[in-house]
C-alpha atoms as a PDB file:
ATOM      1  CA  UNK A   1      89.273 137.573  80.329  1.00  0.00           C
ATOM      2  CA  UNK A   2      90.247 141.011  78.624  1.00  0.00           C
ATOM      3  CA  UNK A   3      87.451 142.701  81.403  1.00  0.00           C
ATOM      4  CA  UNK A   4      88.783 140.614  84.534  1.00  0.00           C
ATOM      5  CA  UNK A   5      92.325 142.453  83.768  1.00  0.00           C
ATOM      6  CA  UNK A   6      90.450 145.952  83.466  1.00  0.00           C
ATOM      7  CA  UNK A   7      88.841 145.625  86.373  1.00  0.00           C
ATOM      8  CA  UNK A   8      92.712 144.360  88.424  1.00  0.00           C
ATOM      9  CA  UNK A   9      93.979 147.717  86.792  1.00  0.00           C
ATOM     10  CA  UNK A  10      90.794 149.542  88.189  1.00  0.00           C
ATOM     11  CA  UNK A  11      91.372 148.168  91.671  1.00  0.00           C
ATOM     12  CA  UNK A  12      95.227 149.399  91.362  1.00  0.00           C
ATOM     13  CA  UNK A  13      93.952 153.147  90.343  1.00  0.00           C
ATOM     14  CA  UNK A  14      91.234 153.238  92.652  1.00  0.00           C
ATOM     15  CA  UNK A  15      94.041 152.725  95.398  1.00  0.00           C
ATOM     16  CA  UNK A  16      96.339 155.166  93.755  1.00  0.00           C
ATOM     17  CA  UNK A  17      93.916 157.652  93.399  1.00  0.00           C
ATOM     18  CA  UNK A  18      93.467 157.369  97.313  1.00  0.00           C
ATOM     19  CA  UNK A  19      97.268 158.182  97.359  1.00  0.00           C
ATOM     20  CA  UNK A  20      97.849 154.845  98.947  1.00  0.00           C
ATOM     21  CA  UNK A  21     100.571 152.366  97.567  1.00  0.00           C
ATOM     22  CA  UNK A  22     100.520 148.212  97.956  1.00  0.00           C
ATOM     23  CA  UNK A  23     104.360 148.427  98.397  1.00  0.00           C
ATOM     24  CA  UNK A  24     104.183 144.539  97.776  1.00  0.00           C
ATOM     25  CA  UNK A  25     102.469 143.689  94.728  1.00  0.00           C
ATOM     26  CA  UNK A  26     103.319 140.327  93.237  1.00  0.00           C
ATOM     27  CA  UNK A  27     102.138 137.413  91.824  1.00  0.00           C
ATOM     28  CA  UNK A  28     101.126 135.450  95.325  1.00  0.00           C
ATOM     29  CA  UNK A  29      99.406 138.823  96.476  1.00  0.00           C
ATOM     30  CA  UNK A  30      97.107 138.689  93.557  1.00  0.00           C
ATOM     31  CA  UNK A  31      94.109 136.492  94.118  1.00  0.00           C
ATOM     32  CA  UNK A  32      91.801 134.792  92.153  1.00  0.00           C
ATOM     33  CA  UNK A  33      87.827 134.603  93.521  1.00  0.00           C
ATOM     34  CA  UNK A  34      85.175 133.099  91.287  1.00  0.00           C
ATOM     35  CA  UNK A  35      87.274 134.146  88.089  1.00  0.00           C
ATOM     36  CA  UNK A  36      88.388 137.757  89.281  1.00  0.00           C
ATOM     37  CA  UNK A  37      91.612 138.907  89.982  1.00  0.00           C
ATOM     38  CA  UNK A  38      91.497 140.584  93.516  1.00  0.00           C
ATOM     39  CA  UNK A  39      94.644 142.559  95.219  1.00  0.00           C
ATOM     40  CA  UNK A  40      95.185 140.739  98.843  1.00  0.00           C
ATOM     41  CA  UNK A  41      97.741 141.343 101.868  1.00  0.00           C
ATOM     42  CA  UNK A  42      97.841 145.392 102.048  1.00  0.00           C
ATOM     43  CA  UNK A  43      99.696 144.849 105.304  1.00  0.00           C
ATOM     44  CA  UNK A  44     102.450 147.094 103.438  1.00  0.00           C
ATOM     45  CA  UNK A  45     100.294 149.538 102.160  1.00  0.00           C
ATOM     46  CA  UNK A  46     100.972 152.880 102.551  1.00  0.00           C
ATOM     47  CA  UNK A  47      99.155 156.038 102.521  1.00  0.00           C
ATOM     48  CA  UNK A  48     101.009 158.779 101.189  1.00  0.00           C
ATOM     49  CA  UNK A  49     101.017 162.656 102.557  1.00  0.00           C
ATOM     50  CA  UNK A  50      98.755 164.692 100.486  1.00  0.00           C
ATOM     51  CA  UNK A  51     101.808 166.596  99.698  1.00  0.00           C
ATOM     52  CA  UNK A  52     103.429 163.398  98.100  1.00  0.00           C
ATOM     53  CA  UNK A  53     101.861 162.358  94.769  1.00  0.00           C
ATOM     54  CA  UNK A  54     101.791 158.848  93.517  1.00  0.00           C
ATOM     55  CA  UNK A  55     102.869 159.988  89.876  1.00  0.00           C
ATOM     56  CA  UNK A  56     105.900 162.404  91.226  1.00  0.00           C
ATOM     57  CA  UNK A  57     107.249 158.890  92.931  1.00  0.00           C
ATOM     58  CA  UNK A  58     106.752 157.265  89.223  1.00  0.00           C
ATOM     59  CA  UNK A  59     108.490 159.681  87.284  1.00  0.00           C
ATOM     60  CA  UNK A  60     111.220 160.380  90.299  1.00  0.00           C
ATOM     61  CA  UNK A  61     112.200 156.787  90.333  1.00  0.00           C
ATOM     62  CA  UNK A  62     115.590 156.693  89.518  1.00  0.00           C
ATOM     63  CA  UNK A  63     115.856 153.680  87.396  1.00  0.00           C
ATOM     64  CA  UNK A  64     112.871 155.462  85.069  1.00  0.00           C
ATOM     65  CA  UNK A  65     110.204 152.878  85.875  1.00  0.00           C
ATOM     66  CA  UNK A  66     106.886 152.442  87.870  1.00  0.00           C
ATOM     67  CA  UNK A  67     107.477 150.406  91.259  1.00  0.00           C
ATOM     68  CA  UNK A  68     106.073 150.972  94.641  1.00  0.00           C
ATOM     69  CA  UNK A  69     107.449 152.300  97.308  1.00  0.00           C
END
């Protein structure tokens, strides 16, 4: 199971590293398909400006926690 979470954080970082953001991860948006946790419903995705990064939203949060936008 440990390799099924690593490859959910994987999926999560390959997004972020495309500076795009779910905006509504949670438990129902997180599928399961043939034992592998998949991210689903992006309809709230966002991509963010190339100016904008993903880890100056993190650390500018103000309650000093990761969320999404």
């Amino acid at each position: 199971m440990e390799w099924e979470r690593m490859l959910f954080i994987l999926q999560i970082w390959r997004l972020h590293e495309m500076n795009v953001i779910h905006r509504d991860l949670k438990l129902p948006n997180i599928l399961i398909s043939n034992g592998i946790l998949k991210i689903g419903d992006l309809g709230f995705a966002k991509r963010l400006d190339d100016r904008v990064s993903i880890k100056t939203i993190f650390r500018n949060n103000k309650w000093g926690k990761h969320w999404e936008l």
